[in-house]
Structure formats: C-alpha cells, structure tokens
PDB file of N, CA and C in Angstrom:
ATOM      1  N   UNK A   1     -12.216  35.041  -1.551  1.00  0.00           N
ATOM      2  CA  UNK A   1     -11.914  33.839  -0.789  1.00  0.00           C
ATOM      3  C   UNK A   1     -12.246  34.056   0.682  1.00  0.00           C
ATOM      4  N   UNK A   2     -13.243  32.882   1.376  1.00  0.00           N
ATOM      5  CA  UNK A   2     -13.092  33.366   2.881  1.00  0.00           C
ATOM      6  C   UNK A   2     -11.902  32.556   3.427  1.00  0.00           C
ATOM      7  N   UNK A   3     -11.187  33.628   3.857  1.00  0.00           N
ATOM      8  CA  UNK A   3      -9.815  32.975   5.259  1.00  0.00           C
ATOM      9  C   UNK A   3     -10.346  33.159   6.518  1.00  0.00           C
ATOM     10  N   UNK A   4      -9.823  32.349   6.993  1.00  0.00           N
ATOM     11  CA  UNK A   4      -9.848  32.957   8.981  1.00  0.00           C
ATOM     12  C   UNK A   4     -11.000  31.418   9.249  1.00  0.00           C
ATOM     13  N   UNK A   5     -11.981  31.406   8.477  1.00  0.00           N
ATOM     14  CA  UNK A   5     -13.527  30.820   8.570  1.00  0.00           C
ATOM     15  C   UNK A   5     -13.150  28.982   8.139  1.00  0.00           C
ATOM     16  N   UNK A   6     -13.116  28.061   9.227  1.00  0.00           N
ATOM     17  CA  UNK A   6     -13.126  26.827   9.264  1.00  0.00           C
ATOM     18  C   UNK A   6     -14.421  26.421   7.468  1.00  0.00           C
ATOM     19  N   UNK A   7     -13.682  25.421   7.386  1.00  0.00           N
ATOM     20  CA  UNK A   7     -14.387  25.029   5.721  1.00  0.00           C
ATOM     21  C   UNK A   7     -15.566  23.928   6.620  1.00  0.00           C
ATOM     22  N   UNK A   8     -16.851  23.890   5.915  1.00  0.00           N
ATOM     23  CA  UNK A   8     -18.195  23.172   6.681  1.00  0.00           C
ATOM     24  C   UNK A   8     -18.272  21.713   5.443  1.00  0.00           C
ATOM     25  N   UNK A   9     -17.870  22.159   4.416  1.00  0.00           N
ATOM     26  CA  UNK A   9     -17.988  21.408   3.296  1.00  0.00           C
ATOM     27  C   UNK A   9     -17.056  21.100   2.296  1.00  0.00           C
ATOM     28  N   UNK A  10     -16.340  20.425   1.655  1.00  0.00           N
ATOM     29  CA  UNK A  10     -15.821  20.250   0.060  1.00  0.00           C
ATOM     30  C   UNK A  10     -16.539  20.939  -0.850  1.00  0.00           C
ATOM     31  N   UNK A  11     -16.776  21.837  -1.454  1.00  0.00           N
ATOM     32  CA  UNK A  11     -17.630  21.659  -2.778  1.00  0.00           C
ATOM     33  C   UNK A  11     -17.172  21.056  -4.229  1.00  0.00           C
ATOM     34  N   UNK A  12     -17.633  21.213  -4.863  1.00  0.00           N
ATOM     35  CA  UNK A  12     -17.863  20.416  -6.185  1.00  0.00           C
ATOM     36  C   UNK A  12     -16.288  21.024  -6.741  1.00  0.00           C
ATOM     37  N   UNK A  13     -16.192  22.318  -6.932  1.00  0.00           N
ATOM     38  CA  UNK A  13     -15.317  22.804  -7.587  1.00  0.00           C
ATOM     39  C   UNK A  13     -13.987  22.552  -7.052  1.00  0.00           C
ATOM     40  N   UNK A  14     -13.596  22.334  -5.442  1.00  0.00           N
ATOM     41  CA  UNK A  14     -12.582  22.087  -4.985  1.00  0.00           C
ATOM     42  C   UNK A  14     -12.120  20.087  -5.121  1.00  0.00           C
ATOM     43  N   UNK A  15     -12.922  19.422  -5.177  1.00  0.00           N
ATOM     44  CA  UNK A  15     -13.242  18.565  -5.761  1.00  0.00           C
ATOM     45  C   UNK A  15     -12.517  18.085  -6.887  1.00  0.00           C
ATOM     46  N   UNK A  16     -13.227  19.049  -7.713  1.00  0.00           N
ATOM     47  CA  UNK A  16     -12.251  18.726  -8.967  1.00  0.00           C
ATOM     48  C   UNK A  16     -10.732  19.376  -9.057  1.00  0.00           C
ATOM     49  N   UNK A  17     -10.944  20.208  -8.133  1.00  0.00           N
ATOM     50  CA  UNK A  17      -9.110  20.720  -8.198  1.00  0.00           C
ATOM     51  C   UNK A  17      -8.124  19.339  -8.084  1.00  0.00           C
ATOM     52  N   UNK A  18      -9.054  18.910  -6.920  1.00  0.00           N
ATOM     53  CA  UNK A  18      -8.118  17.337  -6.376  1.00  0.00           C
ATOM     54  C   UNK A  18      -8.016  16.743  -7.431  1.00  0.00           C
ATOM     55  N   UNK A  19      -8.790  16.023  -8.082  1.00  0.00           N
ATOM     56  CA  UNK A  19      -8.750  15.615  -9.061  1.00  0.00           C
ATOM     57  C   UNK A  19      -8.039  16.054 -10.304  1.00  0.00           C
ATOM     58  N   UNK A  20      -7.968  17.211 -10.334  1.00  0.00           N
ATOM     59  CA  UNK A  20      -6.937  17.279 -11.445  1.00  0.00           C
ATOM     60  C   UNK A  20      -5.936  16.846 -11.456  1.00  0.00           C
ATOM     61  N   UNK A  21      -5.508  17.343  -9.879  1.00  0.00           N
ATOM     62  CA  UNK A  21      -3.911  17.431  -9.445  1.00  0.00           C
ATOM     63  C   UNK A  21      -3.962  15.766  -9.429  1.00  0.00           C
ATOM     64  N   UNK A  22      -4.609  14.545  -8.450  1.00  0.00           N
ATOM     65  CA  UNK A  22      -4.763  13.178  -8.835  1.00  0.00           C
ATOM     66  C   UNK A  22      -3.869  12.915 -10.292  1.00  0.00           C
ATOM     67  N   UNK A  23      -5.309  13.295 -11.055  1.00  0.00           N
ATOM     68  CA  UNK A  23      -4.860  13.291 -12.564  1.00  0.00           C
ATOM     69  C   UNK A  23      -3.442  13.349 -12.956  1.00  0.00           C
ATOM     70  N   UNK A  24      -3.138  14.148 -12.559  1.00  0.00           N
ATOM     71  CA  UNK A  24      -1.308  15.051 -13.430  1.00  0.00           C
ATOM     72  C   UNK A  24      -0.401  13.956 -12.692  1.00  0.00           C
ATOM     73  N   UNK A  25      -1.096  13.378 -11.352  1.00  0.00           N
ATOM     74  CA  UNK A  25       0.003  12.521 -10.828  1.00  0.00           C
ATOM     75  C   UNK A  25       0.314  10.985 -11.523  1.00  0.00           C
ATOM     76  N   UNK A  26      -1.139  10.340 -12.154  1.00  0.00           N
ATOM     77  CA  UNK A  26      -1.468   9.033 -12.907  1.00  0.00           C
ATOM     78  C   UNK A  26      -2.066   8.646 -12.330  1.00  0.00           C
ATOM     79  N   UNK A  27      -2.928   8.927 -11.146  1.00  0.00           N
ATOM     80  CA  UNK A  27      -3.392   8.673  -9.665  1.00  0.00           C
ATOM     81  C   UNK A  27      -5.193   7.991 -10.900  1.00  0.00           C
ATOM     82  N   UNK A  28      -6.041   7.236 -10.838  1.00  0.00           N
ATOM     83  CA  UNK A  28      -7.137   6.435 -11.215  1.00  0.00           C
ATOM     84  C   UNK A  28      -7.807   7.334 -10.545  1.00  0.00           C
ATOM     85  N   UNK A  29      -9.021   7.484 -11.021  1.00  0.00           N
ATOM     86  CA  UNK A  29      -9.884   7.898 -10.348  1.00  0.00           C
ATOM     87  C   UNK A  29     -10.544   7.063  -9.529  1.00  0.00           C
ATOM     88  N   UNK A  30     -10.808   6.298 -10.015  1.00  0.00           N
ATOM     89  CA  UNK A  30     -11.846   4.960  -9.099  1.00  0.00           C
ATOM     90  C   UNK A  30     -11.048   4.434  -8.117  1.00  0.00           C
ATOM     91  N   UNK A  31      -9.619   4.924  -8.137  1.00  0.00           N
ATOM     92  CA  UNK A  31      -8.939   4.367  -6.595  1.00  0.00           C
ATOM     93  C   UNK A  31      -8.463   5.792  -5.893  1.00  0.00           C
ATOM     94  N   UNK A  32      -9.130   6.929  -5.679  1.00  0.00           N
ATOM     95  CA  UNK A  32      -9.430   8.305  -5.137  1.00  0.00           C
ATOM     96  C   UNK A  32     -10.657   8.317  -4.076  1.00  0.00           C
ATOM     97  N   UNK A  33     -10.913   8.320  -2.797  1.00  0.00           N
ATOM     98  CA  UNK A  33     -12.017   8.622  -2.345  1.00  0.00           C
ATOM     99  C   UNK A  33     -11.846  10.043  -1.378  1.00  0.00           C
ATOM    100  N   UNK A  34     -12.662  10.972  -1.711  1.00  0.00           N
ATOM    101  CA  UNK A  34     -12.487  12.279  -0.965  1.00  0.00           C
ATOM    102  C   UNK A  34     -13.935  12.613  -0.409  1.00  0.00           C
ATOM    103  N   UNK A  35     -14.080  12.382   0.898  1.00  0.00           N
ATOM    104  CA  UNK A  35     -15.113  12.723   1.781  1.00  0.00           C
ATOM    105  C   UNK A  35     -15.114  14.140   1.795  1.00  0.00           C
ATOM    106  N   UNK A  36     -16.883  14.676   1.677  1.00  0.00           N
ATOM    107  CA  UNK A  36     -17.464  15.642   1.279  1.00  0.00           C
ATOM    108  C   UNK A  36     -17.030  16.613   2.756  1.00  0.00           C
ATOM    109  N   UNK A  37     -16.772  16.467   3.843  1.00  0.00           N
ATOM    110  CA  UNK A  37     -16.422  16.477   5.243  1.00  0.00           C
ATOM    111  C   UNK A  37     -15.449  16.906   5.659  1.00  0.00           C
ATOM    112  N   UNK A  38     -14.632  18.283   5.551  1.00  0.00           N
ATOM    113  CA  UNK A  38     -13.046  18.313   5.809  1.00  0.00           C
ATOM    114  C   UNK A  38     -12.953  18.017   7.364  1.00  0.00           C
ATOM    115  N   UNK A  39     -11.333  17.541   7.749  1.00  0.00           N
ATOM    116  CA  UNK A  39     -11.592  17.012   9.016  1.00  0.00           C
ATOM    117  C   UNK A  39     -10.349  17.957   9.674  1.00  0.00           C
ATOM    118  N   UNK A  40     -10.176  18.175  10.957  1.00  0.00           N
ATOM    119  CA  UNK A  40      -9.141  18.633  11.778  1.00  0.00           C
ATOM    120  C   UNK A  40      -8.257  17.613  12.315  1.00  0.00           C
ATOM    121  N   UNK A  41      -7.081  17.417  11.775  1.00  0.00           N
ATOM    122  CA  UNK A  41      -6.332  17.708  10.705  1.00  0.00           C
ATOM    123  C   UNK A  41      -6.683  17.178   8.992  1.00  0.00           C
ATOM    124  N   UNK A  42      -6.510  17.508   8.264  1.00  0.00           N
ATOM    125  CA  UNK A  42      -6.894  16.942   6.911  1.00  0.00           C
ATOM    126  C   UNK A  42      -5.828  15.826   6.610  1.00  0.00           C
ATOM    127  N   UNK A  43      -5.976  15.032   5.887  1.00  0.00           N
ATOM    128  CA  UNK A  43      -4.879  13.734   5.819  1.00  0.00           C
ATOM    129  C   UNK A  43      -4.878  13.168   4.344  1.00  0.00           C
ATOM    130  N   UNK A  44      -4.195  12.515   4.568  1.00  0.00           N
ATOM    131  CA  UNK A  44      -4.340  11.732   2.838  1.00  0.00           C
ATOM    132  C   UNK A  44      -3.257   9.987   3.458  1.00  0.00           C
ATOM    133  N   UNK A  45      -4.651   8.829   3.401  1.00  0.00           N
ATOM    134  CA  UNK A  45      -3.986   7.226   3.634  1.00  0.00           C
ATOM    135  C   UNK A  45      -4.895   6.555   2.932  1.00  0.00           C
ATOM    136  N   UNK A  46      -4.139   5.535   3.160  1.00  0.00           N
ATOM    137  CA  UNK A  46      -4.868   4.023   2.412  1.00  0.00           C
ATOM    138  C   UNK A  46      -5.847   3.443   3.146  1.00  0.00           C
ATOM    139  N   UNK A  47      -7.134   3.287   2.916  1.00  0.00           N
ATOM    140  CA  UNK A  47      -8.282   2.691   3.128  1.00  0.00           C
ATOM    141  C   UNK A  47      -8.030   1.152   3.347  1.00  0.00           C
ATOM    142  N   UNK A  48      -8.415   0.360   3.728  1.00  0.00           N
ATOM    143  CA  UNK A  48      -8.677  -1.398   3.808  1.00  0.00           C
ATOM    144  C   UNK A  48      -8.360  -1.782   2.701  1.00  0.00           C
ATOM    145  N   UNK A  49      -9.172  -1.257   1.599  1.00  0.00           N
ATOM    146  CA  UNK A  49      -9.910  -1.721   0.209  1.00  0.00           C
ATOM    147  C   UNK A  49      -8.308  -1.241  -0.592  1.00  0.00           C
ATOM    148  N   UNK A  50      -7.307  -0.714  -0.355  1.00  0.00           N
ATOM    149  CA  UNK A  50      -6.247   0.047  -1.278  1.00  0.00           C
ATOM    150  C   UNK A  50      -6.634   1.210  -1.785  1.00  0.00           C
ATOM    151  N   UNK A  51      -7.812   1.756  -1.947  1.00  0.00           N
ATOM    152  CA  UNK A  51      -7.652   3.047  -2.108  1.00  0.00           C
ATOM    153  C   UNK A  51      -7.381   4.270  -1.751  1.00  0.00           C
ATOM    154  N   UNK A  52      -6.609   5.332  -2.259  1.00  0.00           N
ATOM    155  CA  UNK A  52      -6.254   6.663  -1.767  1.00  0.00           C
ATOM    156  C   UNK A  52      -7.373   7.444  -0.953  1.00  0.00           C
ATOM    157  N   UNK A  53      -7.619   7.849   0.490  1.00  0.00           N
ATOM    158  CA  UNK A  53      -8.796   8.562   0.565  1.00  0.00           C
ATOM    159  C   UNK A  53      -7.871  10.122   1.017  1.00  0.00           C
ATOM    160  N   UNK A  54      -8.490  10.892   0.460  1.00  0.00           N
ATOM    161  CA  UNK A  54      -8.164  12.666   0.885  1.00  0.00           C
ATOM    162  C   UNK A  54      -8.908  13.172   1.632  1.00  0.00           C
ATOM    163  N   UNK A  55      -8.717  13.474   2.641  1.00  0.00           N
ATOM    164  CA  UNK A  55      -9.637  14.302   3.486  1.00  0.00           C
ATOM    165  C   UNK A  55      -8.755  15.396   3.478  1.00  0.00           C
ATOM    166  N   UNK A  56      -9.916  16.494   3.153  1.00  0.00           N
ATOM    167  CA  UNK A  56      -9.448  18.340   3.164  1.00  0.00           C
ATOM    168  C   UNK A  56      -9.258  18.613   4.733  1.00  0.00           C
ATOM    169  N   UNK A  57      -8.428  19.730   5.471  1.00  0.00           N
ATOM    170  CA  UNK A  57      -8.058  19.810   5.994  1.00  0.00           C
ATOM    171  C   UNK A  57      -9.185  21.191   6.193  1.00  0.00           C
ATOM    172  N   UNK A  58      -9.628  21.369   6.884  1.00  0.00           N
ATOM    173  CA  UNK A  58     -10.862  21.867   7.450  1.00  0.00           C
ATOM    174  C   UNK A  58     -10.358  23.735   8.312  1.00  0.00           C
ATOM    175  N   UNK A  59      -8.872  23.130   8.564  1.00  0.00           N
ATOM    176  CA  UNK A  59      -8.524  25.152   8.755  1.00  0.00           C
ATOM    177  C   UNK A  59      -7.920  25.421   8.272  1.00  0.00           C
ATOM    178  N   UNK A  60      -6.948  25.125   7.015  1.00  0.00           N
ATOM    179  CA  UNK A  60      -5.708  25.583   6.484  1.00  0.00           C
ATOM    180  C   UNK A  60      -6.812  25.933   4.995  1.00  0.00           C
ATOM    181  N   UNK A  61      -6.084  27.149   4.386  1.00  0.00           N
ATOM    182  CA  UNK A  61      -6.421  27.983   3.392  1.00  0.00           C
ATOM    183  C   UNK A  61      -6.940  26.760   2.077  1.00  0.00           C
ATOM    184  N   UNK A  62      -7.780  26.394   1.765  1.00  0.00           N
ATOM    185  CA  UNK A  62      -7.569  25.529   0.618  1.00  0.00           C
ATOM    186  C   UNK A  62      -6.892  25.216  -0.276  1.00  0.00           C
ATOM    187  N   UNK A  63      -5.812  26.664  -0.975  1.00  0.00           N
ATOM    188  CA  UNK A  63      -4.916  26.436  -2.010  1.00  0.00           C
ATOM    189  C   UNK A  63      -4.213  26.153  -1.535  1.00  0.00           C
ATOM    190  N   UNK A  64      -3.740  26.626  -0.294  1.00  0.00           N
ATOM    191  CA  UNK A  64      -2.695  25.740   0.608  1.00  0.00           C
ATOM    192  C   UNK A  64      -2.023  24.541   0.625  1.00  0.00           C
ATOM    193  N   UNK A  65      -3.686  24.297   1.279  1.00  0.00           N
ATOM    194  CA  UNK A  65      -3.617  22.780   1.630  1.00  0.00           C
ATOM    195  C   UNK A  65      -3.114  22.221   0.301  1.00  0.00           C
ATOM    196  N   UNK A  66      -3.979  22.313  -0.865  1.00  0.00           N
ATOM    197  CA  UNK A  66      -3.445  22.085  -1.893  1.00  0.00           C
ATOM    198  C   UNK A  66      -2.672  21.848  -2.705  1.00  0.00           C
ATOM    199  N   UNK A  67      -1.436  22.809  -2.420  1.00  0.00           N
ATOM    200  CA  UNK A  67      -0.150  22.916  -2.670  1.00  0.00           C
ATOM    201  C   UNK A  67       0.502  21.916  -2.223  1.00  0.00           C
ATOM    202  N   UNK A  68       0.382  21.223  -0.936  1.00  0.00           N
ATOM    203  CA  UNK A  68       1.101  20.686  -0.501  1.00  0.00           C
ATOM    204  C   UNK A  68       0.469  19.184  -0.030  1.00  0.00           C
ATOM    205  N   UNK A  69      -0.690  18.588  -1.171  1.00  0.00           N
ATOM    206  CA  UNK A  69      -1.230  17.380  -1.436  1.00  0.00           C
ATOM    207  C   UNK A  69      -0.395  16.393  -2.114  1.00  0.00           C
ATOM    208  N   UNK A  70       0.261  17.027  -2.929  1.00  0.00           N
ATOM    209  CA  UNK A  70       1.352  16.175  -3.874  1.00  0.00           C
ATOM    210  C   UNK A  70       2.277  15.081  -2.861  1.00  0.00           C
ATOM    211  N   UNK A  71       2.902  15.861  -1.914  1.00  0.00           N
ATOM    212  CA  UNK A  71       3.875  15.530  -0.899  1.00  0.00           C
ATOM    213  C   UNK A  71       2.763  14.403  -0.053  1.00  0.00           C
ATOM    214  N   UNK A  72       1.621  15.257   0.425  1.00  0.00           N
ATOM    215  CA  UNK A  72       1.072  13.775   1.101  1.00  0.00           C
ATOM    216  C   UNK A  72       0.815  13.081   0.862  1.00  0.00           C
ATOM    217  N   UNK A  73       0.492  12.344  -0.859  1.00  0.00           N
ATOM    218  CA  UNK A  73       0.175  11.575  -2.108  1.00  0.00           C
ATOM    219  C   UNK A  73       0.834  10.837  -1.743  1.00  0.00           C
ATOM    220  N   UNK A  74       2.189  10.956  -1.936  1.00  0.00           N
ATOM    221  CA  UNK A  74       3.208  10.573  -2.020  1.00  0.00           C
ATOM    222  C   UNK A  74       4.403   9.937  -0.824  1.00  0.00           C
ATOM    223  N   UNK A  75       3.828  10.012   0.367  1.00  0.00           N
ATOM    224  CA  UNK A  75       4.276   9.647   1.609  1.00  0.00           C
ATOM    225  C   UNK A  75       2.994   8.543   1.614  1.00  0.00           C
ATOM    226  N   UNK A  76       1.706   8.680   1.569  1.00  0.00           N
ATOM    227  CA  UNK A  76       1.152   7.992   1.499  1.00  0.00           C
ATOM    228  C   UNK A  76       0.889   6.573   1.021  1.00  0.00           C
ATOM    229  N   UNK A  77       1.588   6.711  -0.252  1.00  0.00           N
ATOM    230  CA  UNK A  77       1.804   5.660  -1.315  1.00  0.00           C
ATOM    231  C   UNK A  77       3.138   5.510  -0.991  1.00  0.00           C
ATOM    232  N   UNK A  78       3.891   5.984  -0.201  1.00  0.00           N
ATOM    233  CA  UNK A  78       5.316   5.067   0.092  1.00  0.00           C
ATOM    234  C   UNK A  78       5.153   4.507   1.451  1.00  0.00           C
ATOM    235  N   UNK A  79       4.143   4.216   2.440  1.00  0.00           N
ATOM    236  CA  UNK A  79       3.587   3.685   3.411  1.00  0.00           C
ATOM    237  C   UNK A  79       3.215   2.422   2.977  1.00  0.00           C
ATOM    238  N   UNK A  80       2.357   2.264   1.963  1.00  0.00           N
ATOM    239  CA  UNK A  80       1.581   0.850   1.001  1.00  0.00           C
ATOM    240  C   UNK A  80       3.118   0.290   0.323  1.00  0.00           C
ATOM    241  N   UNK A  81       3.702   0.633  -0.453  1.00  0.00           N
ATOM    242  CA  UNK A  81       4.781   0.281  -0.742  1.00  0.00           C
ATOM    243  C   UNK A  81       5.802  -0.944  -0.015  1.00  0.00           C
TER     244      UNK A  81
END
C-alpha cells in the first residue's frame, strides 16, 4: 500500500470497494456518482439531480477513508430527508 503519497486517481478496484459497501447499504447504483478525481477534503452530498456523489478523499489512507463512508452516507441522506 502507498501511505504518506496524496491519491492522483480512483482506480477501478477502489471503485468497486464503494460500491460494494453502496450495495450492503440498498444504496442503487444508478443513483451513486463517484468522480474519478479524489478531492481535498473528500465528501459524500446530494447533487441537483438527487443523486449520491462520493468524492475520495485524496490524503487520508483509502481503507480509512473507507471505513468511515457508511457514517457520511448516512448524514448525507439525512440532509435530503
């Protein structure tokens, strides 16, 4: 794993991590949008259109961040609420 080293990209495989975790939540895929682009800070809100968008968080460890997507899912969707 590289640590320390800002992320330049999403790849494919981290990608689908989101998506799983999406998945396990009941979360649609077609209302998921995750830009290829991690940003400083990484976020997770509602788009115009109602859909979920994830942006990876560009310095925090990926599994990390990861870990603790559920929680922003979920603040997120109690904002739209």
């Amino acid at each position: 794993m590289m640590t320390g080293k800002p992320m330049d990209v999403v790849s494919f495989a981290q990608i689908s991590r989101i998506l799983e975790l999406t998945d396990s939540l009941g979360l649609n895929r077609e209302w998921v949008e995750i830009p290829l682009s991690p940003e400083r800070p990484g976020r997770v809100g509602r788009l115009p259109n109602g859909k979920l968008e994830i942006i990876v968080d560009a310095d925090r460890p990926f599994e990390e961040w990861l870990e603790s997507l559920p929680v922003q899912i979920q603040s997120a969707q109690g904002m739209s609420a």
